[in-house]
Protein backbone atom coordinates (compact mmCIF):
# COMPACT_ATOMS: atom_id res chain seq x y z
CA UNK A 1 221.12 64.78 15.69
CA UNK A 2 220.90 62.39 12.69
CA UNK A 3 218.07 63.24 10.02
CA UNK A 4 215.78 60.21 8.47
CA UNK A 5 213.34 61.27 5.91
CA UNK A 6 211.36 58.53 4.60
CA UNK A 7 208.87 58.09 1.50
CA UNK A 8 206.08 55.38 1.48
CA UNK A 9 204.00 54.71 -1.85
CA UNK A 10 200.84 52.41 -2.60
CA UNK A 11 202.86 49.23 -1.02
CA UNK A 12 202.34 50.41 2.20
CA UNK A 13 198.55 50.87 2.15
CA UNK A 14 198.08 47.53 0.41
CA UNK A 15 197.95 45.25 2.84
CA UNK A 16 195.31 47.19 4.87
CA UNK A 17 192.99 46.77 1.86
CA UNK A 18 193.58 49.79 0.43
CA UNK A 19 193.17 49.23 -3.27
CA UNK A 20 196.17 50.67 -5.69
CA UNK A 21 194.79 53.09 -8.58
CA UNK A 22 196.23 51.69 -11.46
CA UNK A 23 195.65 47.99 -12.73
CA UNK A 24 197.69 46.72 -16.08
CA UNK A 25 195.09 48.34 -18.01
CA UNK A 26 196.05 51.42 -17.06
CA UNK A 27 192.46 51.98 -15.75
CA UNK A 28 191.72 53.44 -11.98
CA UNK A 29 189.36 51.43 -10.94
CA UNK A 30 187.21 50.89 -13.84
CA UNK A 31 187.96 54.22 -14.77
CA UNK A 32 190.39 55.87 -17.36
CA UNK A 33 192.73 58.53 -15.95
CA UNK A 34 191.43 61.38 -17.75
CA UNK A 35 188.03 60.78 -16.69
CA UNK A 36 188.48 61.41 -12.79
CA UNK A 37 191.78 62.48 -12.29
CA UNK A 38 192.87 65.61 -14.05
CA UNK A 39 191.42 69.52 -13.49
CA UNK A 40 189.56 69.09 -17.01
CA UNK A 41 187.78 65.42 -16.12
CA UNK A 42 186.36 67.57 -13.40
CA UNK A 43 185.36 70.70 -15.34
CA UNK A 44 184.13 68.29 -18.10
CA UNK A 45 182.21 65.82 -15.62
CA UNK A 46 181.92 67.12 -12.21
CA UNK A 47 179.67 64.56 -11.09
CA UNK A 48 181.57 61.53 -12.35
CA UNK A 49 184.95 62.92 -10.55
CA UNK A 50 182.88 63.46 -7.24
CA UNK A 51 181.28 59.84 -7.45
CA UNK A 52 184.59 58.13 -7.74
CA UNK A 53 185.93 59.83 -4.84
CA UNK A 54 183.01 59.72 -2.88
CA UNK A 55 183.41 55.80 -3.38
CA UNK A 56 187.20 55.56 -1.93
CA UNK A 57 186.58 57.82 0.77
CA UNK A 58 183.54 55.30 2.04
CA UNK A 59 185.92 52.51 1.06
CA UNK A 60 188.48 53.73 3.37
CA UNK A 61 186.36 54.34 6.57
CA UNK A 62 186.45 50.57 6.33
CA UNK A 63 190.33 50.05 6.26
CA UNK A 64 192.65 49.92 9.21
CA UNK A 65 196.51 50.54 9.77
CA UNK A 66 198.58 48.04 9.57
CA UNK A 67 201.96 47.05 11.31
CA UNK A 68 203.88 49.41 9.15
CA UNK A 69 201.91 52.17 9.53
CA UNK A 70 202.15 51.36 13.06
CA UNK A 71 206.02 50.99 12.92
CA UNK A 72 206.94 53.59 11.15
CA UNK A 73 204.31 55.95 14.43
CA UNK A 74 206.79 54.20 16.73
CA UNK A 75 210.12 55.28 15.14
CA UNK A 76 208.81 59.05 14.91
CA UNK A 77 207.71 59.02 18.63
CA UNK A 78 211.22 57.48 19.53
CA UNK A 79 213.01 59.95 17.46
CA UNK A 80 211.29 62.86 18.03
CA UNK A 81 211.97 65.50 15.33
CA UNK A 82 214.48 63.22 13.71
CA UNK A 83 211.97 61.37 11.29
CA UNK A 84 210.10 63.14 8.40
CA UNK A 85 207.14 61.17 6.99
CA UNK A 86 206.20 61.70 3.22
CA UNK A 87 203.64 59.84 1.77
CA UNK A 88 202.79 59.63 -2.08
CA UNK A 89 199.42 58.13 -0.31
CA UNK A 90 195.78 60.33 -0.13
CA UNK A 91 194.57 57.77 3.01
CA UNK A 92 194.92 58.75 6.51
CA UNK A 93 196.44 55.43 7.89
CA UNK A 94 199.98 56.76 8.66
CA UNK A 95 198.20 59.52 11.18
CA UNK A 96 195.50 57.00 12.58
CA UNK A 97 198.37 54.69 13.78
CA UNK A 98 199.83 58.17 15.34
CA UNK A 99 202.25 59.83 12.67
CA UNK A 100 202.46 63.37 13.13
CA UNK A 101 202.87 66.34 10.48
CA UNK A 102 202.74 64.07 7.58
CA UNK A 103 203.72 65.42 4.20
CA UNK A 104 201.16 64.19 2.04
CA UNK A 105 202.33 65.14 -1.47
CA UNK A 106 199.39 64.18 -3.71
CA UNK A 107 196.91 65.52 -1.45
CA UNK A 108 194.65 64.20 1.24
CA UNK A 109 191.15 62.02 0.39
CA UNK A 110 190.21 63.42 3.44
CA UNK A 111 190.00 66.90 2.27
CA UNK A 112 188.48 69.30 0.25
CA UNK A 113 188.94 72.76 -1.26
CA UNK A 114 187.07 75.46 -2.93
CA UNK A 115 188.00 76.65 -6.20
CA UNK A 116 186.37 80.07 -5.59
CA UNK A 117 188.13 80.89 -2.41
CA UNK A 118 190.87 78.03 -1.86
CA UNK A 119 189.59 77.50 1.59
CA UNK A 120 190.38 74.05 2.55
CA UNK A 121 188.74 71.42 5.46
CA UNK A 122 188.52 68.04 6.14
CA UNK A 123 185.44 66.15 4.44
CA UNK A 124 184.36 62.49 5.12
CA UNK A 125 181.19 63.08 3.72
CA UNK A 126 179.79 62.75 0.24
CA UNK A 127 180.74 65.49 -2.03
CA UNK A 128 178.43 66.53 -4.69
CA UNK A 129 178.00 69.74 -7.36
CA UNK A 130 175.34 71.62 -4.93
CA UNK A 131 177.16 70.89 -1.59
CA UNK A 132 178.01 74.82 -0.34
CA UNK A 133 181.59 76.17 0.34
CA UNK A 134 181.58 76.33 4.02
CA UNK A 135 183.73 79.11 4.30
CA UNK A 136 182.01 81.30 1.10
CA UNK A 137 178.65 79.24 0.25
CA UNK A 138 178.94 79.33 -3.21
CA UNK A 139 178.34 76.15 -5.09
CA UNK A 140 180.03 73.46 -7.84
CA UNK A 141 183.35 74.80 -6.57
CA UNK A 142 184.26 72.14 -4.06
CA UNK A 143 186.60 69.22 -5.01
CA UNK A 144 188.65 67.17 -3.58
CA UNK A 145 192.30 68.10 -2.48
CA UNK A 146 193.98 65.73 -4.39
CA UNK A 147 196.64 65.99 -6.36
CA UNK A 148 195.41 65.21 -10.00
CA UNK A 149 197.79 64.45 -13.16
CA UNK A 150 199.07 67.77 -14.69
CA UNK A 151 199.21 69.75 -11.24
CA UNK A 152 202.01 70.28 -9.16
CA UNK A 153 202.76 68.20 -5.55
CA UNK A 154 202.26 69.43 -2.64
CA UNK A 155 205.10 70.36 0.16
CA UNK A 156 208.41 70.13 -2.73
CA UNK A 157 209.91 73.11 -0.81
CA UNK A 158 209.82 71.43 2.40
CA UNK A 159 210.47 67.89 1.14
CA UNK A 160 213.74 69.34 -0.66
CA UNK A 161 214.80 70.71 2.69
CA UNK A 162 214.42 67.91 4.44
CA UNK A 163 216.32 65.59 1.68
CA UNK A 164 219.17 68.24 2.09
CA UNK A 165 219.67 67.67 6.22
CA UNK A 166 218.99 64.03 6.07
CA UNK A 167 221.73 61.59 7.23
CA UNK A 168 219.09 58.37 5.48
CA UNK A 169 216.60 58.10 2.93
CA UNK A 170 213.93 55.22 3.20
CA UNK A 171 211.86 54.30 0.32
CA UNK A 172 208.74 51.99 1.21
CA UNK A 173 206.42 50.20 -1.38
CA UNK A 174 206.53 52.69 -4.29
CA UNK A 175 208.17 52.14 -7.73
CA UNK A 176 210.54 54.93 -7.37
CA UNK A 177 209.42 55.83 -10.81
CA UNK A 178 207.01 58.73 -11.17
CA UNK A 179 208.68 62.19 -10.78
CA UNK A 180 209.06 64.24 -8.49
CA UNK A 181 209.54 61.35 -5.73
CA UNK A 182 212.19 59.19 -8.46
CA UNK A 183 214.39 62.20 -7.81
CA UNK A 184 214.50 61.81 -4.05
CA UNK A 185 217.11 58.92 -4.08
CA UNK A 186 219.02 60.91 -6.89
CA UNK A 187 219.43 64.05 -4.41
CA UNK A 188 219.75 61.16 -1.44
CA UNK A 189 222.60 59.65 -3.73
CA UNK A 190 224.68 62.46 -4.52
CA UNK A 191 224.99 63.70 -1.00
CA UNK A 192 225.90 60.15 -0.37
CA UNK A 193 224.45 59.37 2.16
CA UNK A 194 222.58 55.77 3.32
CA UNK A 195 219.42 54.63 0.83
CA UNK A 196 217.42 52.16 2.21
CA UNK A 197 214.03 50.45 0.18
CA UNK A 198 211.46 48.24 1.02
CA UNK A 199 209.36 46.73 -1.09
CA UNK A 200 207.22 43.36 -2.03
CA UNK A 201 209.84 43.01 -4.94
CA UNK A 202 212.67 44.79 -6.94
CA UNK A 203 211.64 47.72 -8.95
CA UNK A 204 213.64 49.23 -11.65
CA UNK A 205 214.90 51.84 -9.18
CA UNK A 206 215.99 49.02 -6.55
CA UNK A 207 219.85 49.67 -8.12
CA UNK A 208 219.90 52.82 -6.88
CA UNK A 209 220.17 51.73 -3.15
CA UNK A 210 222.63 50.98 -1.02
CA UNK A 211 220.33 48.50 0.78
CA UNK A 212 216.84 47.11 0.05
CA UNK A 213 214.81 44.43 1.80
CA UNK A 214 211.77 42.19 -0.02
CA UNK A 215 208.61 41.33 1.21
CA UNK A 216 205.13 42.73 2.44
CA UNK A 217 206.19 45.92 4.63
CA UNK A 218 203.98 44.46 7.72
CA UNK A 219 207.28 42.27 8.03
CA UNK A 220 210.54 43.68 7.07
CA UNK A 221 209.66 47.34 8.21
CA UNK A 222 208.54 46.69 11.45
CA UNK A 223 211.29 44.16 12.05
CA UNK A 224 213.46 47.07 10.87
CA UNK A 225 212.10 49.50 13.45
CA UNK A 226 212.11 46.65 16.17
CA UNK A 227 215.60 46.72 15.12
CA UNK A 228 216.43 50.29 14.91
C-alpha cells in the first residue's frame, strides 16, 4: 500500500483569508517577533502575547476552507490510511473541511496549555492572565499551544516515521526554508523517492523536486486530486 505524506505551509491558508505572520518587515502583524512569539515575550509581557492571539483566534472564526483544504479531505478519505497530513499551520481549516489526525507541528491556535500542570484543551475563547487552569485552577499559567521561536516542533518522531515509509512527498505553499520541515525533501530525496510542490511561485527550494506546479493551491491541488 503506497505511503503519501504531505506538508502544507502559510500558502495554503492564504486564500481563505488567513493572514501570513511575517510581512517584509519582518514584523507579525504589527508586531516584532520577540514581542509575542517566544517563551520570554510571554514571561516578559503576558498580556501583550495573550492579546495578539486572542486577535487571530477571533480572526479565524471568520475564515472558511477553501478548495485545497477541501481536496486534500478528499484524497485522505479515498486513501484511507495512505495519506499523512502535516501542517506548519496553527488554523483548523484542514480538519473543518474533514482531515483527520492532522500533525500540526507548530501547535494549534485552537488550544491551550498550562504551564503548571501541562494539561492541554481546546480554547476559542479569550485568554487572559486571571483565566483559571481548568484542570488545576491556578492562574497566569495558561498560554497558548503554539509553537513559539526557540522551542522544539511538535510530532518530529512521528513525522520522521512517516517520511521513512512514504512512497511521495508533497510540499504545498511553504518556502521549504525554515528547519525542521526544509529537511523533509532532503530525507524524501535521498530515499529517492517522488517530490512533488505546489506553490504560488518558485521558492529557493523548488530545485529540489522532481515536479512542482505554480499557482494559487485552490487550482492546481485540487485539479491534482481530481486527477489522482
Amino acid at each position: 500500500m503506497s505511503q503519501i505524506v504531505i506538508l502544507t505551509g502559510a500558502g495554503v491558508s492564504a486564500e481563505s483569508g488567513i493572514r501570513t505572520f511575517r510581512d517584509a518587515g519582518g514584523l507579525w502583524e504589527g508586531h516584532r517577533i520577540e514581542d509575542v512569539a517566544t517563551p520570554e515575550a510571554f514571561q516578559a509581557h503576558p498580556s501583550l502575547v495573550h492579546q495578539f492571539y486572542n486577535l487571530r483566534r477571533a480572526a479565524l472564526k471568520q475564515c472558511e476552507p477553501n478548495a485545497a483544504h477541501v481536496a486534500l479531505a478528499d484524497l485522505q478519505r479515498r486513501l484511507p490510511g495512505q495519506v499523512t497530513l502535516i501542517t506548519q499551520n496553527v488554523d483548523d481549516l484542514h480538519e473543518r473541511a474533514g482531515a483527520v489526525n492532522v500533525l500540526h507541528m507548530h501547535g494549534e491556535l485552537l488550544k491551550i496549555r498550562c504551564c503548571h500542570c501541562s494539561h492541554r484543551c481546546r480554547w476559542s475563547d479569550d485568554l487572559t492572565t486571571t483565566t483559571e487552569c481548568p484542570e488545576c485552577g491556578r492562574l497566569g499559567g495558561l498560554r497558548p499551544d503554539i509553537v513559539w521561536f526557540g522551542e522544539i516542533p511538535f510530532f518530529l518522531d512521528q513525522i520522521e516515521e512517516a517520511l521513512q515509509l512514504a512512497d511521495m512527498f508533497v510540499a504545498i505553499g511553504t518556502s521549504g526554508l525554515v528547519y525542521p520541515a526544509a529537511g523533509m525533501v532532503h530525507v524524501a530525496r535521498s530515499r529517492g523517492i517522488r517530490t512533488i510542490e505546489f506553490n504560488l511561485r518558485r521558492t529557493e527550494a523548488s530545485a529540489l523536486f522532481s515536479e512542482t506546479h505554480q499557482g494559487p493551491a485552490t487550482e492546481t491541488v485540487s485539479k491534482w486530486v481530481t486527477e489522482f
